[in-house]
PDB file of N, CA and C in Angstrom:
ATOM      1  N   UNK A   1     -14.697 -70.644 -23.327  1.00  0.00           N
ATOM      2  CA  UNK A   1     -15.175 -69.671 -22.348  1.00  0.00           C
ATOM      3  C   UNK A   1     -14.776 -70.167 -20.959  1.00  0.00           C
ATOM      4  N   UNK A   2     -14.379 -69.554 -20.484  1.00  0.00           N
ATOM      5  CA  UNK A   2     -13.466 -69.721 -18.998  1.00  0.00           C
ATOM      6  C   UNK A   2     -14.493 -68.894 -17.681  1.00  0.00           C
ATOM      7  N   UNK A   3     -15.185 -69.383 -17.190  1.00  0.00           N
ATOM      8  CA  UNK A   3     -16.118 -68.651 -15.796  1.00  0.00           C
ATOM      9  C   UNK A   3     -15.282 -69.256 -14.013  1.00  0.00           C
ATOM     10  N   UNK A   4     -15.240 -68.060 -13.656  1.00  0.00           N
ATOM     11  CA  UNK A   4     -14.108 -68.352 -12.700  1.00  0.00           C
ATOM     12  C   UNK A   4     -15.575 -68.136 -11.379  1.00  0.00           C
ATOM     13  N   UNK A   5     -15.784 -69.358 -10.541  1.00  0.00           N
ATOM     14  CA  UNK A   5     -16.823 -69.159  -9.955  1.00  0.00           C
ATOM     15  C   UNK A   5     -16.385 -69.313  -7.875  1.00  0.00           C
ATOM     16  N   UNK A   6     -16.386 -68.325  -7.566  1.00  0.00           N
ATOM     17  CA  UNK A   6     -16.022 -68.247  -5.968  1.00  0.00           C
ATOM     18  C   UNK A   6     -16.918 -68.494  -5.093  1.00  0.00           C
ATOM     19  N   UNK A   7     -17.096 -69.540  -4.402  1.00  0.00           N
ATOM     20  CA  UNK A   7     -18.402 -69.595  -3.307  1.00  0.00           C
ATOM     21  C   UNK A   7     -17.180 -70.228  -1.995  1.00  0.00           C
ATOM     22  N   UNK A   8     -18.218 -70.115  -1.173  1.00  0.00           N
ATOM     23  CA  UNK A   8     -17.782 -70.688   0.684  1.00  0.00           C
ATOM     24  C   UNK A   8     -18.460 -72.182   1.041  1.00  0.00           C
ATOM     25  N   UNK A   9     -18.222 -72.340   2.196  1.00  0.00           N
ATOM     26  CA  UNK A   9     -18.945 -73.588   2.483  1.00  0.00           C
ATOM     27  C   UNK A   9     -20.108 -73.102   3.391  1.00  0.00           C
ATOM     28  N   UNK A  10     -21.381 -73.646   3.373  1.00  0.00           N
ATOM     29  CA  UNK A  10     -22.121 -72.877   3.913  1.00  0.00           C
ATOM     30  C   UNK A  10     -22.521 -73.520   5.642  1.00  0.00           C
ATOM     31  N   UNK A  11     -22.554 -72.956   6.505  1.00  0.00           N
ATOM     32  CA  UNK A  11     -22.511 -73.320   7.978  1.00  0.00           C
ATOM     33  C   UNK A  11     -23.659 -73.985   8.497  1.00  0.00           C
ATOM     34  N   UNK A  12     -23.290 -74.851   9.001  1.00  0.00           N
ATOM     35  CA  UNK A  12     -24.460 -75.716   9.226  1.00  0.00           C
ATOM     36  C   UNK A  12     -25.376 -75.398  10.151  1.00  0.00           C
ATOM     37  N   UNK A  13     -26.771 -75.968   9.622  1.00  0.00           N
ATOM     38  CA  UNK A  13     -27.993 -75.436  10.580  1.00  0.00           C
ATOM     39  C   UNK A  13     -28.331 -73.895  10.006  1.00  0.00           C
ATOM     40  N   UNK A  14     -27.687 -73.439   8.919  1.00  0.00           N
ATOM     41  CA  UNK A  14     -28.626 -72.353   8.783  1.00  0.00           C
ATOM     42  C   UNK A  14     -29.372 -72.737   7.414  1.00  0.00           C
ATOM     43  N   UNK A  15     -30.679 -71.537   7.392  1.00  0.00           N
ATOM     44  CA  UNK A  15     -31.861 -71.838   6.803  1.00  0.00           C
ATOM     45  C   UNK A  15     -31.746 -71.254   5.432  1.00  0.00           C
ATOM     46  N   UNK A  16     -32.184 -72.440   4.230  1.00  0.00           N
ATOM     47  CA  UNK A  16     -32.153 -71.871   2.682  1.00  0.00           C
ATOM     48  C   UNK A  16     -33.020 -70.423   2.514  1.00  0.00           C
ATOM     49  N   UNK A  17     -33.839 -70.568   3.147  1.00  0.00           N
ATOM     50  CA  UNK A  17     -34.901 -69.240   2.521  1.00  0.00           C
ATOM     51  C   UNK A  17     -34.048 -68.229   3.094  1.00  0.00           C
ATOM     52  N   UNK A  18     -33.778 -68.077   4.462  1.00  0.00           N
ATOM     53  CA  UNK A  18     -32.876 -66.797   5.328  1.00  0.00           C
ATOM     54  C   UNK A  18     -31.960 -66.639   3.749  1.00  0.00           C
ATOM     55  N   UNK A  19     -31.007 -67.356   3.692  1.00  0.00           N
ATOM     56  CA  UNK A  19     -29.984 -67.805   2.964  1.00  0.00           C
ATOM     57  C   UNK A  19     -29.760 -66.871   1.510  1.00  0.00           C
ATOM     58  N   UNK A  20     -31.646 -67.499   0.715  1.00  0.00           N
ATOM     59  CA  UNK A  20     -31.614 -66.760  -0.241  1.00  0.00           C
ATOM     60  C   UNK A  20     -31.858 -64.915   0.104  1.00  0.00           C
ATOM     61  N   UNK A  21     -32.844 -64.913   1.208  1.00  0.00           N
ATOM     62  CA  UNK A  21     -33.310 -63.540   1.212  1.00  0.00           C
ATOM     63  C   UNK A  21     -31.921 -62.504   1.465  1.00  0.00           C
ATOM     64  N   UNK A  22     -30.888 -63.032   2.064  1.00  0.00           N
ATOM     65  CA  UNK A  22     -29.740 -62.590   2.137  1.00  0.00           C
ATOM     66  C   UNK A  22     -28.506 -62.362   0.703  1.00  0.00           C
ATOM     67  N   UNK A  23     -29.788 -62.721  -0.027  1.00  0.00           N
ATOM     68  CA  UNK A  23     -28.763 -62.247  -1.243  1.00  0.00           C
ATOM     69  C   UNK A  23     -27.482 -63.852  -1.618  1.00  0.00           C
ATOM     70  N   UNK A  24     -27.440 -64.788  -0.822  1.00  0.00           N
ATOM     71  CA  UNK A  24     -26.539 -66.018  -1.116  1.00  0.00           C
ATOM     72  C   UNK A  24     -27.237 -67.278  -1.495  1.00  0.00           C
ATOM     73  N   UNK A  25     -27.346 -67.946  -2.709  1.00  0.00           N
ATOM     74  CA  UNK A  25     -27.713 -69.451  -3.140  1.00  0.00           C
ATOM     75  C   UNK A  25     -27.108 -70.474  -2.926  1.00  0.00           C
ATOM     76  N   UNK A  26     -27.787 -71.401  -2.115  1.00  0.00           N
ATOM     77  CA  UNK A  26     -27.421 -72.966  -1.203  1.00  0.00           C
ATOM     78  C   UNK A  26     -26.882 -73.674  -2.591  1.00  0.00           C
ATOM     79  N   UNK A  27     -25.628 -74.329  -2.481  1.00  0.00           N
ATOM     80  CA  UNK A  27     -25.008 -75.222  -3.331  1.00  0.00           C
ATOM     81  C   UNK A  27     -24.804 -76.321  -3.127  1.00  0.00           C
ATOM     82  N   UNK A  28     -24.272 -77.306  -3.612  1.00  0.00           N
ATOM     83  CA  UNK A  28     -23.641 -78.383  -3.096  1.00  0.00           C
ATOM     84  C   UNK A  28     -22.317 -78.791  -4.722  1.00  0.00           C
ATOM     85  N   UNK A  29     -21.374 -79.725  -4.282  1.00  0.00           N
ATOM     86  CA  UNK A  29     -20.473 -80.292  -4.732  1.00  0.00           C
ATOM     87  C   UNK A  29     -20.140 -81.286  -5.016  1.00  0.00           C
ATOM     88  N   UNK A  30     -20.827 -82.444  -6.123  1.00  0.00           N
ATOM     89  CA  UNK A  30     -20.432 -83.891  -6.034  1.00  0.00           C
ATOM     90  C   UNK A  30     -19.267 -84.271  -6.775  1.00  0.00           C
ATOM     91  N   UNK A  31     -18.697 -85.436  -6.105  1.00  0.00           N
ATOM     92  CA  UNK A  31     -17.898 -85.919  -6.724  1.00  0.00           C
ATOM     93  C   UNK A  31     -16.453 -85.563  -6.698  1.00  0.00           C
ATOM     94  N   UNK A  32     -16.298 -84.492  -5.911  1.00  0.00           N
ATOM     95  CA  UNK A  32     -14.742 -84.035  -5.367  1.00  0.00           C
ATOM     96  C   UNK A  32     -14.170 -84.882  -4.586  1.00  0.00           C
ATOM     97  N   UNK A  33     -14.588 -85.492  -4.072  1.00  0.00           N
ATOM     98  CA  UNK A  33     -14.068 -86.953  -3.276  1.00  0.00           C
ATOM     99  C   UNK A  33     -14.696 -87.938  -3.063  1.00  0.00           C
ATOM    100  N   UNK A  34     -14.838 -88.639  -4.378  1.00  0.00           N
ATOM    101  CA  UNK A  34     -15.612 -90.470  -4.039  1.00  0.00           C
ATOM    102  C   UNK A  34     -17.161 -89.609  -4.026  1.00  0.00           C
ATOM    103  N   UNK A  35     -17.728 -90.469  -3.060  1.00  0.00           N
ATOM    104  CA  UNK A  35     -19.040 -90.366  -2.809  1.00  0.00           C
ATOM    105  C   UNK A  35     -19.659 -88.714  -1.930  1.00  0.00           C
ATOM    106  N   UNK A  36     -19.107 -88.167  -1.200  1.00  0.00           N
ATOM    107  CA  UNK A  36     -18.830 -86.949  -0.339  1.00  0.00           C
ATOM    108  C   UNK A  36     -19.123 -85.921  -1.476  1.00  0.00           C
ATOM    109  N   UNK A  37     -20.291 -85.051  -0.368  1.00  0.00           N
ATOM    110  CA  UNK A  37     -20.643 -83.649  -1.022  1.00  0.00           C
ATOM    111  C   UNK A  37     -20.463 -82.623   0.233  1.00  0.00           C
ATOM    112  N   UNK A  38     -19.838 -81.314  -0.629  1.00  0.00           N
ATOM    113  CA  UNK A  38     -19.796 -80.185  -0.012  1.00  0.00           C
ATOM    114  C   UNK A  38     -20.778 -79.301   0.571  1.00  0.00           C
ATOM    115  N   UNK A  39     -21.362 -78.724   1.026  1.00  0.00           N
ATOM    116  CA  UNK A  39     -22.679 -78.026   0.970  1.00  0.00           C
ATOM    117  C   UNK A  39     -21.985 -76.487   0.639  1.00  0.00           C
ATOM    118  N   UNK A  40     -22.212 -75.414  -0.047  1.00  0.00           N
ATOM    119  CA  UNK A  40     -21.783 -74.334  -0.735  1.00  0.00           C
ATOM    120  C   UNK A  40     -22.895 -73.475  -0.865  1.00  0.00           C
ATOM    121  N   UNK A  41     -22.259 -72.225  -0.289  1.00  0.00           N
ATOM    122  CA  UNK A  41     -23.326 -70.936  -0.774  1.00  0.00           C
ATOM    123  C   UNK A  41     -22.502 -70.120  -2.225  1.00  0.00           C
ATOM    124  N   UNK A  42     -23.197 -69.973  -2.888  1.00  0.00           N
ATOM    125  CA  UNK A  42     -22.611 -69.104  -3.831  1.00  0.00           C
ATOM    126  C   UNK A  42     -23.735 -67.687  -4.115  1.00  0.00           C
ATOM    127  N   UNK A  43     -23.142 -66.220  -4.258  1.00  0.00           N
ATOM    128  CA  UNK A  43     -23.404 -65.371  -4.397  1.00  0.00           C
ATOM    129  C   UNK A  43     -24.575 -65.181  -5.758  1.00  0.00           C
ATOM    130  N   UNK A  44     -26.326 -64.797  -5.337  1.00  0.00           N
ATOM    131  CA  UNK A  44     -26.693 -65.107  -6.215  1.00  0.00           C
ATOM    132  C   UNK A  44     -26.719 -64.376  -7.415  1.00  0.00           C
ATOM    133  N   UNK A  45     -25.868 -62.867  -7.386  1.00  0.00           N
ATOM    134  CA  UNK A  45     -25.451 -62.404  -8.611  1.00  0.00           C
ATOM    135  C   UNK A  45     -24.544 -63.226  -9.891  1.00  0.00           C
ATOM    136  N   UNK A  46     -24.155 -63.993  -8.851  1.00  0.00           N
ATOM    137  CA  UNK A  46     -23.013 -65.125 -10.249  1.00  0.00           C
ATOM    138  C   UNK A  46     -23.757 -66.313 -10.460  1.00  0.00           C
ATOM    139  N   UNK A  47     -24.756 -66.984  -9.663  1.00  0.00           N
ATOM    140  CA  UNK A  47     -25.766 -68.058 -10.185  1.00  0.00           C
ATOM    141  C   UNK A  47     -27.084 -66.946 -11.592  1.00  0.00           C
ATOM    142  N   UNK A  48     -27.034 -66.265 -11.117  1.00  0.00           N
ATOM    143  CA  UNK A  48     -27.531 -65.320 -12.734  1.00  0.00           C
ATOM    144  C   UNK A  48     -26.834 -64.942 -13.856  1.00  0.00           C
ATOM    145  N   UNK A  49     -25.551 -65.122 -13.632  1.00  0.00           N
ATOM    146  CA  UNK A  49     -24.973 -64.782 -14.465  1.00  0.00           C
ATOM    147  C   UNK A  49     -24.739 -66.182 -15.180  1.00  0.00           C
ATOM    148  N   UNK A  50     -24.381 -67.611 -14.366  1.00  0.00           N
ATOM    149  CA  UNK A  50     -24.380 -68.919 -14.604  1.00  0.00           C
ATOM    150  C   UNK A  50     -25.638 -69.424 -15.650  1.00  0.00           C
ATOM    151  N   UNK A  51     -26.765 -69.107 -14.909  1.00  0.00           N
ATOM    152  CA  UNK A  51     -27.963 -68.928 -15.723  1.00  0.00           C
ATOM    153  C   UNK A  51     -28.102 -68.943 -16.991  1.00  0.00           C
ATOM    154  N   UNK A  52     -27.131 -67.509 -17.224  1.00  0.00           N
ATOM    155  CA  UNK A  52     -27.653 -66.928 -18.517  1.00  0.00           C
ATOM    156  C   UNK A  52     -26.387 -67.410 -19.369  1.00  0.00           C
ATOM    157  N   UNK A  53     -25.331 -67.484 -19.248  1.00  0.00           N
ATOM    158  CA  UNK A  53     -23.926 -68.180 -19.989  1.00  0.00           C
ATOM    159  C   UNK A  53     -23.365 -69.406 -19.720  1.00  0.00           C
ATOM    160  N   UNK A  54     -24.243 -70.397 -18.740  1.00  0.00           N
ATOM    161  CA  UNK A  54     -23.403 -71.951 -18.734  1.00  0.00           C
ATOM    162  C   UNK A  54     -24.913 -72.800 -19.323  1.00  0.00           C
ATOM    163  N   UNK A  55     -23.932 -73.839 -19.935  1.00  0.00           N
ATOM    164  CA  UNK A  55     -24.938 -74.671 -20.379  1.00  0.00           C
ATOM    165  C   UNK A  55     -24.844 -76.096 -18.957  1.00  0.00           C
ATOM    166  N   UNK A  56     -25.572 -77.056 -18.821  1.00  0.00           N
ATOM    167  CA  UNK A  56     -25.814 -77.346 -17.399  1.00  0.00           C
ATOM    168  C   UNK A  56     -25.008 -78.967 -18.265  1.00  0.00           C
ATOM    169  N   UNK A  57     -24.242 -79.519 -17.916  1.00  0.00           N
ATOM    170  CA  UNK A  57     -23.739 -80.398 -17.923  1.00  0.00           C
ATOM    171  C   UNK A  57     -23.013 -80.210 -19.117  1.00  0.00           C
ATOM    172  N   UNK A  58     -22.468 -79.147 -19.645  1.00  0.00           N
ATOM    173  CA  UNK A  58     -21.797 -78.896 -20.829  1.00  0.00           C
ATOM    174  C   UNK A  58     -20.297 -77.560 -20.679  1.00  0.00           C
ATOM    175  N   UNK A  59     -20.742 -76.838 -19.754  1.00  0.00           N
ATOM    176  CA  UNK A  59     -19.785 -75.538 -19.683  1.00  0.00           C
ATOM    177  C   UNK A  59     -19.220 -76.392 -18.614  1.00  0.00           C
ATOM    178  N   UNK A  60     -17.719 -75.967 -18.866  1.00  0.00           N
ATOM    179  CA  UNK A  60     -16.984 -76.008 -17.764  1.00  0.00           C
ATOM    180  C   UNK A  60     -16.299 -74.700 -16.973  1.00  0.00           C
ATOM    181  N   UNK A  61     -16.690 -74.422 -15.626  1.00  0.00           N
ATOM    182  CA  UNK A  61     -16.094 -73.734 -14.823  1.00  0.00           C
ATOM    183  C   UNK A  61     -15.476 -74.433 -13.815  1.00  0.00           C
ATOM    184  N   UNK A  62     -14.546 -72.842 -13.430  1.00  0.00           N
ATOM    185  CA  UNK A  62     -13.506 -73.151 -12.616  1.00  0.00           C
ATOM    186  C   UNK A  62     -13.687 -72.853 -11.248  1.00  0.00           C
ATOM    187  N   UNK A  63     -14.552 -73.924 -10.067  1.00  0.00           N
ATOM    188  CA  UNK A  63     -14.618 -73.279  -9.149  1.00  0.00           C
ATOM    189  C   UNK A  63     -13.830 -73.243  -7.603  1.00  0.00           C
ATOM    190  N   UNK A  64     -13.715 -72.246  -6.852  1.00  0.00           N
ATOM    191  CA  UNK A  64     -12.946 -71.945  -5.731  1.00  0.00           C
ATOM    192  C   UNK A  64     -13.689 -72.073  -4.882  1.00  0.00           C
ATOM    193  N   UNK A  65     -13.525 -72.767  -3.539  1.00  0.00           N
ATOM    194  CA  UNK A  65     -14.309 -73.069  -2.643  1.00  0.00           C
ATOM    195  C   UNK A  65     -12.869 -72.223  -1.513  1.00  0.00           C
ATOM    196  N   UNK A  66     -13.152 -71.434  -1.104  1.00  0.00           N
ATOM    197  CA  UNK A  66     -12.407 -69.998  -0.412  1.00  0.00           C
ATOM    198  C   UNK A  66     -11.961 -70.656   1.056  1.00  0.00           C
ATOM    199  N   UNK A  67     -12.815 -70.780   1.827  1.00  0.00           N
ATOM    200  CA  UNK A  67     -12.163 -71.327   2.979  1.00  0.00           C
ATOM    201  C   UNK A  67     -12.411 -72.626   3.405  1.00  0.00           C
ATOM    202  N   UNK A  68     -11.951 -73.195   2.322  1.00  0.00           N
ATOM    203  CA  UNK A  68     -11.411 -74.620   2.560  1.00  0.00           C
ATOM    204  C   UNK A  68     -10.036 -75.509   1.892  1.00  0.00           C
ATOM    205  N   UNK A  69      -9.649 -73.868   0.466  1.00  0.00           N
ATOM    206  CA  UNK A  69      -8.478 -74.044  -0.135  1.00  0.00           C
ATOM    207  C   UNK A  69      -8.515 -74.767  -1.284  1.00  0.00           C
ATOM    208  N   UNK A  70     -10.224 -75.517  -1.742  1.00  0.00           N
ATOM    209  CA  UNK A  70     -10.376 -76.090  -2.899  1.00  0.00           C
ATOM    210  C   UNK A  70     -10.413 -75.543  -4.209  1.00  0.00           C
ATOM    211  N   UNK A  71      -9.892 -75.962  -5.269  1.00  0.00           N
ATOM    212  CA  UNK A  71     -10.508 -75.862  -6.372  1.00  0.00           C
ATOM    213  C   UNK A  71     -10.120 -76.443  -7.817  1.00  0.00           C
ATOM    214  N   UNK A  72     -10.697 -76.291  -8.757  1.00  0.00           N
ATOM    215  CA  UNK A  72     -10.949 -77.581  -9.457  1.00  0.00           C
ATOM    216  C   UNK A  72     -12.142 -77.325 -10.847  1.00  0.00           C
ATOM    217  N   UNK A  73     -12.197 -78.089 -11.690  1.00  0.00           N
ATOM    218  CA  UNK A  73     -12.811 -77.488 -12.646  1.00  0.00           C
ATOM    219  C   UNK A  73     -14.344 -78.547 -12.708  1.00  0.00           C
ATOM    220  N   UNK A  74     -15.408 -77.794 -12.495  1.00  0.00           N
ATOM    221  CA  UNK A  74     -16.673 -78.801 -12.173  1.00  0.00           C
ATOM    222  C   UNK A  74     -17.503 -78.509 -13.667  1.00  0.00           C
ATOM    223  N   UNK A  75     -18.527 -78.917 -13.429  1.00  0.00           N
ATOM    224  CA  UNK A  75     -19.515 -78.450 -14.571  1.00  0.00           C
ATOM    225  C   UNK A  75     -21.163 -78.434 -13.766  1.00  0.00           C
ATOM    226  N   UNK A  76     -21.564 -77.739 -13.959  1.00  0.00           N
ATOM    227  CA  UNK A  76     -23.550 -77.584 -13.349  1.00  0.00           C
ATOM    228  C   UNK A  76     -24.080 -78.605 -13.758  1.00  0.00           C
ATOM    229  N   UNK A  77     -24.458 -79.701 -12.643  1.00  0.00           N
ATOM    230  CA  UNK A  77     -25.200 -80.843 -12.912  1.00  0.00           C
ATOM    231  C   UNK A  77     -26.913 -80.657 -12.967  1.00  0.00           C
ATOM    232  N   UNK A  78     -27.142 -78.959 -12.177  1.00  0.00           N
ATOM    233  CA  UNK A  78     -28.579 -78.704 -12.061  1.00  0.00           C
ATOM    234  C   UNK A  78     -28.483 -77.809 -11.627  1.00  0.00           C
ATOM    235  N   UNK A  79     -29.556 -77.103 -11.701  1.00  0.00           N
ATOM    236  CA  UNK A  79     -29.858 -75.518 -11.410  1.00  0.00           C
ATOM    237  C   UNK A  79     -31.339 -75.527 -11.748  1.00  0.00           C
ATOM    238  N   UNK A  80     -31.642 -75.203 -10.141  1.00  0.00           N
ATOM    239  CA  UNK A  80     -33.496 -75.360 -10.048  1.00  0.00           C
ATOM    240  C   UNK A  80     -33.685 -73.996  -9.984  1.00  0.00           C
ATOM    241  N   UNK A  81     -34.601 -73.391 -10.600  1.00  0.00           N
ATOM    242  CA  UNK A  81     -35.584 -72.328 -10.291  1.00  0.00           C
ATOM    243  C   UNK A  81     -36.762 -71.866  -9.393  1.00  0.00           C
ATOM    244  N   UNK A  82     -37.032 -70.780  -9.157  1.00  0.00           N
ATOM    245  CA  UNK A  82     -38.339 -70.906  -8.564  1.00  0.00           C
ATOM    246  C   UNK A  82     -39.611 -70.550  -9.730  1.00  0.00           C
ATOM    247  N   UNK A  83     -40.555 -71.979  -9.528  1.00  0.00           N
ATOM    248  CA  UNK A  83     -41.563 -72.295 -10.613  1.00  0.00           C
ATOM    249  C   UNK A  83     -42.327 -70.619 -10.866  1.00  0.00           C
ATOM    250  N   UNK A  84     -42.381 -70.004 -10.153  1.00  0.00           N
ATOM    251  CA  UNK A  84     -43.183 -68.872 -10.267  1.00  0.00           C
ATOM    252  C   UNK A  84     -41.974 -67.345 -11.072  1.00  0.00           C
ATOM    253  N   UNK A  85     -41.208 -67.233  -9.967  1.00  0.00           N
ATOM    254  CA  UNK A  85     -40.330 -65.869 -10.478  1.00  0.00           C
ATOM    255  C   UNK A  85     -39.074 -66.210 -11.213  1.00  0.00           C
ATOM    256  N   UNK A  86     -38.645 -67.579 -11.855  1.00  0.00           N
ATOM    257  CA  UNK A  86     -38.262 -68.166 -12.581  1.00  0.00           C
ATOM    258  C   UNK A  86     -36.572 -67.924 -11.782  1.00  0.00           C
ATOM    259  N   UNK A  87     -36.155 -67.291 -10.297  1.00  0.00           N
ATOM    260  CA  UNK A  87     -35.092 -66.958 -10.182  1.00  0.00           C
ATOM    261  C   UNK A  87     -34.099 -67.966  -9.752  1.00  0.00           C
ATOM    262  N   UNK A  88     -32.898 -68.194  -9.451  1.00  0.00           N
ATOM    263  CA  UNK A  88     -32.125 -69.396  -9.235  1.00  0.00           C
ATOM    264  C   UNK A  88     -32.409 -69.950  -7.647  1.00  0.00           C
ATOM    265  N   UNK A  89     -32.697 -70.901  -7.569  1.00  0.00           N
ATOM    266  CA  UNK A  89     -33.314 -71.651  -6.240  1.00  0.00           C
ATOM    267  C   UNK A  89     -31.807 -72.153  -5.458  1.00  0.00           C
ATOM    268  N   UNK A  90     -31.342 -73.411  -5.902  1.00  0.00           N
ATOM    269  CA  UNK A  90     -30.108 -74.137  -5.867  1.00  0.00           C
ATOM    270  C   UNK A  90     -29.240 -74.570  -6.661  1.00  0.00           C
ATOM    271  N   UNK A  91     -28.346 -74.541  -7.173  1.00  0.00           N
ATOM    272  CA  UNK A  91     -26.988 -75.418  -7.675  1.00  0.00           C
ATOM    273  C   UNK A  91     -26.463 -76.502  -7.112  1.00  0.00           C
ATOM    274  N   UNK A  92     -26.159 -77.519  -7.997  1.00  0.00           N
ATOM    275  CA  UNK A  92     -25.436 -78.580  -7.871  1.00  0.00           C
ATOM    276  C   UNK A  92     -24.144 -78.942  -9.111  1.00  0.00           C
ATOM    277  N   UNK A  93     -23.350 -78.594  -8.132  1.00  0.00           N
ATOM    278  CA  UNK A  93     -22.076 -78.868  -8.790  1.00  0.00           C
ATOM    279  C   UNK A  93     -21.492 -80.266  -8.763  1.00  0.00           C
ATOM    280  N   UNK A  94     -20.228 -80.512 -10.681  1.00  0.00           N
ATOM    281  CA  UNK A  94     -20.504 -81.616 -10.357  1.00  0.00           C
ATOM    282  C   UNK A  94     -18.829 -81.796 -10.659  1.00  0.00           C
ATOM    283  N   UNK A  95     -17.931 -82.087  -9.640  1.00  0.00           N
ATOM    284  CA  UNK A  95     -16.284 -81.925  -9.574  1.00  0.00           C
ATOM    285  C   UNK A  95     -15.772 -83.104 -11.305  1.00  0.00           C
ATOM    286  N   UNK A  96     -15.209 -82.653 -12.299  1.00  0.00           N
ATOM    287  CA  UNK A  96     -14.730 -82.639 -13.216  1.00  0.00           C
ATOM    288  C   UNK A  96     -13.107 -83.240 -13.130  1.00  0.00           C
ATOM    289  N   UNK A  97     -12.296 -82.332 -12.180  1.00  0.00           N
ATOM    290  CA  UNK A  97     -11.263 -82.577 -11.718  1.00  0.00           C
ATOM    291  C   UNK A  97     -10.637 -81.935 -11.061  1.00  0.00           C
ATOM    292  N   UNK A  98      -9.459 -82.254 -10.420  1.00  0.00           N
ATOM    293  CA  UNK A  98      -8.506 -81.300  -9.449  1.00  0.00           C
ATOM    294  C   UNK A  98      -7.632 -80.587 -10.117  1.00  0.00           C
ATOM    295  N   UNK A  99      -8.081 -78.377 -10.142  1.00  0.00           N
ATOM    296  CA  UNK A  99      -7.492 -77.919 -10.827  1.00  0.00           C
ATOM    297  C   UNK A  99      -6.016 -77.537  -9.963  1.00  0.00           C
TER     298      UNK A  99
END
């Protein structure tokens, strides 16, 4: 199964909750270079869809980081919920290799 996953880098100083209420989920990226993480919004229609078809340290997707020219095949190191409406909180991606 091949999931082709597109997010941005997300701009600094703005706020997770704004973030989510805007329809976009705060990410991050380890391991794409040494010790260095990305910070990433990804669209939270495709963290539901991630949800429901990746297994979290087992599926591999292919993700595009858009304006910065990255991408590379990672796997979901975590994916928190919110304890109450069970919906996707944050992602943490975890770089696999340079696709």
């Amino acid at each position: 199964m091949s999931i082709t996953v597109e997010c941005q880098t997300r701009p600094e100083g703005t706020k997770p909750r704004a973030l989510r209420r805007s329809g976009m989920i705060p990410a991050n990226l380890y391991g794409h270079n040494g010790t260095e993480s990305i910070s990433l919004l990804v669209d939270a229609k495709t963290v539901e869809l991630l949800q429901k078809k990746a297994a979290v340290n087992k599926t591999e997707l292919e993700l595009k980081i858009t304006d910065i020219s990255w991408n590379g095949t990672t796997v979901i190191k975590e994916l928190q919920t919110h304890p109450a409406k069970a919906t996707p909180y944050h992602v943490s991606f975890y770089a696999c290799g340079k696709g």
